[in-house]
Structure formats: structure tokens, C-alpha cells
PDB file of N, CA and C in Angstrom:
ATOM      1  N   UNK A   1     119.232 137.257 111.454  1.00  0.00           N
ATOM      2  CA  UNK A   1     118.304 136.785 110.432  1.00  0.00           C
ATOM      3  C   UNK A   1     118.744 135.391 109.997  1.00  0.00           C
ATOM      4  N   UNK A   2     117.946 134.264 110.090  1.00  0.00           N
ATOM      5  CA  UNK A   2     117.982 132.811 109.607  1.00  0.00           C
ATOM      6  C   UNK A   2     118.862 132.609 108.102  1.00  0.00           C
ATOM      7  N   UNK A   3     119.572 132.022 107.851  1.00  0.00           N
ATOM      8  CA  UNK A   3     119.742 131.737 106.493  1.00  0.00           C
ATOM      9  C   UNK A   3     118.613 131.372 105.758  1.00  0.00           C
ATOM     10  N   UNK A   4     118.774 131.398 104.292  1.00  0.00           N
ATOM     11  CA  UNK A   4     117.091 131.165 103.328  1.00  0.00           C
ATOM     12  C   UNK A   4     117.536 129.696 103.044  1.00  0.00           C
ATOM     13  N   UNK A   5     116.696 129.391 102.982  1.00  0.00           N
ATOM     14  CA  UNK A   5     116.090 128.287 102.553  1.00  0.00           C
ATOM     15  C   UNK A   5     116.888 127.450 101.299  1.00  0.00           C
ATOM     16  N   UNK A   6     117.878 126.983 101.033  1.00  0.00           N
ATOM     17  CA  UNK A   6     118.443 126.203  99.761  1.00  0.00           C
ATOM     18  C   UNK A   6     117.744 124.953  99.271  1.00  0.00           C
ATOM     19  N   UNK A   7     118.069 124.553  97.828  1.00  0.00           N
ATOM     20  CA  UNK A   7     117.403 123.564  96.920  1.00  0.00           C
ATOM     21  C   UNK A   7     118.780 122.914  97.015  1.00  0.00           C
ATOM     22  N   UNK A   8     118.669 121.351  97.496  1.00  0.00           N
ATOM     23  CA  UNK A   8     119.379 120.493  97.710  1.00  0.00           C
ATOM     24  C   UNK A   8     119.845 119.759  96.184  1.00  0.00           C
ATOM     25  N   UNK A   9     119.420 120.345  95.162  1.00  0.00           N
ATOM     26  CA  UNK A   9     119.769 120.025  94.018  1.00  0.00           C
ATOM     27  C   UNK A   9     120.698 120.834  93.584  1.00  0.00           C
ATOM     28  N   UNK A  10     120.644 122.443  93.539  1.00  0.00           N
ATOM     29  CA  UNK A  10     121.474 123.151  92.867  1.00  0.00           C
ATOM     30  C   UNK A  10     121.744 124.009  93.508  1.00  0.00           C
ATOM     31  N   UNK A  11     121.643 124.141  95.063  1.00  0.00           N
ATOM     32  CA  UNK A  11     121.797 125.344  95.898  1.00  0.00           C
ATOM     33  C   UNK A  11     121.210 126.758  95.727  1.00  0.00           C
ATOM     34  N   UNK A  12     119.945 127.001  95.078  1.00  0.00           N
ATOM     35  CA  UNK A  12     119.725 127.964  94.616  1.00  0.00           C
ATOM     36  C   UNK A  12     119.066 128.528  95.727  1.00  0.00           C
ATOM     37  N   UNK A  13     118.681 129.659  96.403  1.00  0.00           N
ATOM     38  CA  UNK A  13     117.724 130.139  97.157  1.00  0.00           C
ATOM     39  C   UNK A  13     116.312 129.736  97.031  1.00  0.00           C
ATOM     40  N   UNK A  14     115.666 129.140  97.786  1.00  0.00           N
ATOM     41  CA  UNK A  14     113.815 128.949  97.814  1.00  0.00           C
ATOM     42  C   UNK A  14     113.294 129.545  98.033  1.00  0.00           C
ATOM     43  N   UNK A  15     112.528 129.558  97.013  1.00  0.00           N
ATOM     44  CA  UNK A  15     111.259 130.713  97.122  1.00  0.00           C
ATOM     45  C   UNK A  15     110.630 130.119  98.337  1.00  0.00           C
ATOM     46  N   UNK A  16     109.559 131.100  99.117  1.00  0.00           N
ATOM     47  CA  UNK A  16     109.033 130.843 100.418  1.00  0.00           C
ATOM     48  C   UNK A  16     107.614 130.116 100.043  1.00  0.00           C
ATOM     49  N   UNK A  17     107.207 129.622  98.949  1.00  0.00           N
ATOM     50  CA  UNK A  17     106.574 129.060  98.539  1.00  0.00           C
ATOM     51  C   UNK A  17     106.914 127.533  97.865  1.00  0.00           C
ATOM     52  N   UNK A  18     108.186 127.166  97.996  1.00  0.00           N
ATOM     53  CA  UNK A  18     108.438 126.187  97.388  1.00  0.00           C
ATOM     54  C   UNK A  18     108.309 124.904  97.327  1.00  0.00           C
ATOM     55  N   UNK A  19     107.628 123.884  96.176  1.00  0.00           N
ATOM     56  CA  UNK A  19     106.987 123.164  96.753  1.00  0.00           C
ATOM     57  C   UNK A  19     107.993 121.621  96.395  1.00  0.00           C
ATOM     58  N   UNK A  20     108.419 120.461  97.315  1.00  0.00           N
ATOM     59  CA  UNK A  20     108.766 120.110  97.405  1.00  0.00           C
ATOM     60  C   UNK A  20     109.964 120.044  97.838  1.00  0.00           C
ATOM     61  N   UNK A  21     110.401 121.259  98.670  1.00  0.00           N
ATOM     62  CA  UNK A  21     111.643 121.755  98.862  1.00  0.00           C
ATOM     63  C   UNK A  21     113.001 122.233  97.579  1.00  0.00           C
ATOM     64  N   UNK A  22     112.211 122.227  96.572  1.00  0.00           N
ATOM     65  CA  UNK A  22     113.170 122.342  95.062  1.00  0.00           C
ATOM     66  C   UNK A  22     112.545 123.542  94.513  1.00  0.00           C
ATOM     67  N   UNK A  23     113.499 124.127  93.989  1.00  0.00           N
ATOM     68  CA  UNK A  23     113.775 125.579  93.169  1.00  0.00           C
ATOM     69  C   UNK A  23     112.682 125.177  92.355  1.00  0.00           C
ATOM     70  N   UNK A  24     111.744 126.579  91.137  1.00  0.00           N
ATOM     71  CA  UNK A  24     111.812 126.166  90.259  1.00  0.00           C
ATOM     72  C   UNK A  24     112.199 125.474  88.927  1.00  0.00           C
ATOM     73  N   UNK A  25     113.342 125.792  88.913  1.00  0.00           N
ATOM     74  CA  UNK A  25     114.346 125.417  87.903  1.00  0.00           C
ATOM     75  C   UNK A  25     114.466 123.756  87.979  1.00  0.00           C
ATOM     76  N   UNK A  26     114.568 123.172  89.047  1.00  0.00           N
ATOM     77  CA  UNK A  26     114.947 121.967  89.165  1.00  0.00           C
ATOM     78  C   UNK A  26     113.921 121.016  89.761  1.00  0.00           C
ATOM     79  N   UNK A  27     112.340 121.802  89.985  1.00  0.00           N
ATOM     80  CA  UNK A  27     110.949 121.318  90.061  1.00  0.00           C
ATOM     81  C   UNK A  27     110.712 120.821  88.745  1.00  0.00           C
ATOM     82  N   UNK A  28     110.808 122.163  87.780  1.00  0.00           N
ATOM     83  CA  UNK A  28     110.474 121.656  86.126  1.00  0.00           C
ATOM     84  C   UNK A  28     111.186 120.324  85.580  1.00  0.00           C
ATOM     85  N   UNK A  29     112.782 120.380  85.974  1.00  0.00           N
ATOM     86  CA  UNK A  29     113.504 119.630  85.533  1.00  0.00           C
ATOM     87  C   UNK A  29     113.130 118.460  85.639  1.00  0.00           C
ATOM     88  N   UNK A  30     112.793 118.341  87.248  1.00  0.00           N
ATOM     89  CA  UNK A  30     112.112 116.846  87.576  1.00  0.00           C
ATOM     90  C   UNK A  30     110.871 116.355  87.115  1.00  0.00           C
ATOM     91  N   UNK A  31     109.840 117.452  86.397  1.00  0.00           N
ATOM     92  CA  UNK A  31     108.622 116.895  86.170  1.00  0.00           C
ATOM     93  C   UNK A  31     108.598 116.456  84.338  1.00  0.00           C
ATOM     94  N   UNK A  32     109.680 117.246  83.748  1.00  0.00           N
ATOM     95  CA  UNK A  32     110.495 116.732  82.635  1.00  0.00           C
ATOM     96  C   UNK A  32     110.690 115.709  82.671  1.00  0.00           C
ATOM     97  N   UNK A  33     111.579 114.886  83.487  1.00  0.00           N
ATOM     98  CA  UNK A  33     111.757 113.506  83.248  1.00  0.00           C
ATOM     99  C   UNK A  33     111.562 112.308  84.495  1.00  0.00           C
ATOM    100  N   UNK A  34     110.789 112.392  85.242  1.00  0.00           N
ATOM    101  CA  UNK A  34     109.800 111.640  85.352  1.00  0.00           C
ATOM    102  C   UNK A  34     108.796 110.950  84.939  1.00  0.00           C
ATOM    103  N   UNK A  35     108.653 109.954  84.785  1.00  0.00           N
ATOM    104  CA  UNK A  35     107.561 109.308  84.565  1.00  0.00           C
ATOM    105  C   UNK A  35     106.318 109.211  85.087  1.00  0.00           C
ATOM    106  N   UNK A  36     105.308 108.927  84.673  1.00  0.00           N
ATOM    107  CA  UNK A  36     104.376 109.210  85.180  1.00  0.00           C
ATOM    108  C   UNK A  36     103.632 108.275  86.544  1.00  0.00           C
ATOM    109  N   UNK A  37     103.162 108.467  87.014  1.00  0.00           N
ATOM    110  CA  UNK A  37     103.055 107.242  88.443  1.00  0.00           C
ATOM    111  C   UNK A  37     101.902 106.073  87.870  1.00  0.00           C
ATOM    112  N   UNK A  38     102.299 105.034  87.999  1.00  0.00           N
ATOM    113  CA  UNK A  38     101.469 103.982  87.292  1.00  0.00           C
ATOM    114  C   UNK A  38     100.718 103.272  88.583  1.00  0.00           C
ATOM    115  N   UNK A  39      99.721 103.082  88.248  1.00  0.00           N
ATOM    116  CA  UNK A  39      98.781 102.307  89.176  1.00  0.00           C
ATOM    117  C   UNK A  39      99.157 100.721  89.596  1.00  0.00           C
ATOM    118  N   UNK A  40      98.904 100.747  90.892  1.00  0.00           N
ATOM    119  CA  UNK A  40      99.245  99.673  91.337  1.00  0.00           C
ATOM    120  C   UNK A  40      98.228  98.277  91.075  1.00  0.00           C
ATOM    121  N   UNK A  41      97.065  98.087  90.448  1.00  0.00           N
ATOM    122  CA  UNK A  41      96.454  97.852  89.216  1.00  0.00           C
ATOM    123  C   UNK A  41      95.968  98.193  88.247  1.00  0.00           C
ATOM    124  N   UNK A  42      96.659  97.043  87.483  1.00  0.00           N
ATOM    125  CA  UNK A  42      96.611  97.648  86.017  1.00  0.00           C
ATOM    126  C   UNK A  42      95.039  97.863  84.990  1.00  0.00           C
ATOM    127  N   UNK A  43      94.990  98.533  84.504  1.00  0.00           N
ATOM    128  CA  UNK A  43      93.580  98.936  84.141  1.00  0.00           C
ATOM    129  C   UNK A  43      93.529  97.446  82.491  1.00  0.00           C
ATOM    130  N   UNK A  44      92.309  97.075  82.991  1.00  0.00           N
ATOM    131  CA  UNK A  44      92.108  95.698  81.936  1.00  0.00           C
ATOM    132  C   UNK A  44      91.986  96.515  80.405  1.00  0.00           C
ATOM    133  N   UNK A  45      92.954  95.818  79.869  1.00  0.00           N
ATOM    134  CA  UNK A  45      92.550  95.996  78.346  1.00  0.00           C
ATOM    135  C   UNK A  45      91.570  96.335  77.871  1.00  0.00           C
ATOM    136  N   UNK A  46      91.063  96.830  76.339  1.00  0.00           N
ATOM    137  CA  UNK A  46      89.562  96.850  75.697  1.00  0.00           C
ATOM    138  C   UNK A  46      89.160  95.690  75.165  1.00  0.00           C
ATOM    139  N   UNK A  47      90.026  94.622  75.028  1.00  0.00           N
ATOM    140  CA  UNK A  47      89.832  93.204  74.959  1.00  0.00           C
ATOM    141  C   UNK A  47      88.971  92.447  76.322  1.00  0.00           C
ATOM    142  N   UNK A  48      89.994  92.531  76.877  1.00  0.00           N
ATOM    143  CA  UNK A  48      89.212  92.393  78.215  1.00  0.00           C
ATOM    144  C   UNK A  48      88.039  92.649  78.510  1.00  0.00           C
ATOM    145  N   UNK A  49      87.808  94.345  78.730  1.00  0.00           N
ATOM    146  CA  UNK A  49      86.900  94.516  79.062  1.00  0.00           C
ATOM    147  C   UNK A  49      85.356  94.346  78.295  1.00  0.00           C
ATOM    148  N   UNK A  50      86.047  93.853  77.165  1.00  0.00           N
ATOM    149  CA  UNK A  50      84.561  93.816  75.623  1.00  0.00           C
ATOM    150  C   UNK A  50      84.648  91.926  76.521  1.00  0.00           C
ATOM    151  N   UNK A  51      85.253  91.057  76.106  1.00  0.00           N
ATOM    152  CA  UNK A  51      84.824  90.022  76.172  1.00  0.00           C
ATOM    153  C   UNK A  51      84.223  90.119  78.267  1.00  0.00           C
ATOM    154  N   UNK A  52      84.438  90.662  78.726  1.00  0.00           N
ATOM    155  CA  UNK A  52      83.673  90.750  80.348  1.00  0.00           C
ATOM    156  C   UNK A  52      82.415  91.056  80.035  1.00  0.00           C
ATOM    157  N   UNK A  53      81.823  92.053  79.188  1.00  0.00           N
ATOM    158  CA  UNK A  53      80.540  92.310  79.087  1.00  0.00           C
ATOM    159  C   UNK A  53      79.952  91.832  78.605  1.00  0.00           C
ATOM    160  N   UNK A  54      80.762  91.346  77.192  1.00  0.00           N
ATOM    161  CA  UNK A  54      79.502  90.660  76.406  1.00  0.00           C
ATOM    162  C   UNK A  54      79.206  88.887  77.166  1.00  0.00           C
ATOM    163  N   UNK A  55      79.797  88.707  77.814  1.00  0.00           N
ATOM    164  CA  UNK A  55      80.014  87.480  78.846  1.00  0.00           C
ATOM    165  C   UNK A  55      78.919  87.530  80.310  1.00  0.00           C
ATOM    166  N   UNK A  56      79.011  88.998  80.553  1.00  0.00           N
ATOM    167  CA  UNK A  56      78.359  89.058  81.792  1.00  0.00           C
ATOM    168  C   UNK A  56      76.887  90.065  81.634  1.00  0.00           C
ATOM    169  N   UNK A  57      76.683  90.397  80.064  1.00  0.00           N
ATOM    170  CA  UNK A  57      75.674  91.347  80.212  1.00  0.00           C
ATOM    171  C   UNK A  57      74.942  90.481  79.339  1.00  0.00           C
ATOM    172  N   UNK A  58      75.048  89.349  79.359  1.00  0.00           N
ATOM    173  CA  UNK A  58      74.257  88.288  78.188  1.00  0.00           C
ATOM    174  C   UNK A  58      72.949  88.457  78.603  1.00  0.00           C
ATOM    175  N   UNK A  59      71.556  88.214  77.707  1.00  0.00           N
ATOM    176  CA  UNK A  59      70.522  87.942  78.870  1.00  0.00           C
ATOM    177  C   UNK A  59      70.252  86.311  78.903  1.00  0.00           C
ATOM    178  N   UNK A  60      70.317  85.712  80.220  1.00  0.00           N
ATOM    179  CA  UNK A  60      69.979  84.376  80.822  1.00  0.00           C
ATOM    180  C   UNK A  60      68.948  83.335  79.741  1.00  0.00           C
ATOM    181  N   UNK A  61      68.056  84.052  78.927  1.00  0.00           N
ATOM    182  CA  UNK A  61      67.440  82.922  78.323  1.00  0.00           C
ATOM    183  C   UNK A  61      66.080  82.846  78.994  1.00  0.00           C
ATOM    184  N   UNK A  62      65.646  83.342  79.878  1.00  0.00           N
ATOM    185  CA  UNK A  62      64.747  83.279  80.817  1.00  0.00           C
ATOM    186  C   UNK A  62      63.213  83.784  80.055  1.00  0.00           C
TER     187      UNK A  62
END
């Protein structure tokens, strides 16, 4: 029979469901202090985006 599966963090046995290769214990841990994933652009201000509209939703004068 294969050895089970260990969590390279704390050696604990893996569940056969485990996702990222990490225990629960040390899944939670990591989603504890992690940060959150930030976009690789940044979302424009409400400044921004107020002076874009009232700039671009003007009507022409026409």
C-alpha cells in the first residue's frame, strides 16, 4: 500500500480531497493571512470616474 499523501507544511496526512496539496489546518492558515490578489489594473477612482463622465457624457451643443 502507497504511503498517504503529506502537507509539506506540517506533515499532516491529506485528505484525498485536498486542495492545494495542504491540510486543512494549514489551507485556513494560509487564507488567514494572505492578502487578497490585486488586479493588475487598478480600478479608477470615483473621482476619476465622475470627472470621465461628466466630460464624456456632455451633450455636444448640437
Amino acid at each position: 500500500m502507497p504511503d498517504a499523501a503529506r502537507c509539506p507544511q506540517c506533515d499532516a496526512v491529506l485528505p484525498a480531497d485536498s486542495v492545494e496539496g495542504l491540510c486543512p489546518q494549514c489551507l485556513l492558515r494560509l487564507a488567514m493571512v494572505t492578502e487578497p490578489k490585486v488586479a493588475d489594473t487598478p480600478c479608477p477612482s470615483a473621482a476619476v470616474r465622475k470627472h470621465h463622465w461628466s466630460t464624456s457624457s456632455a451633450p455636444t451643443g448640437s
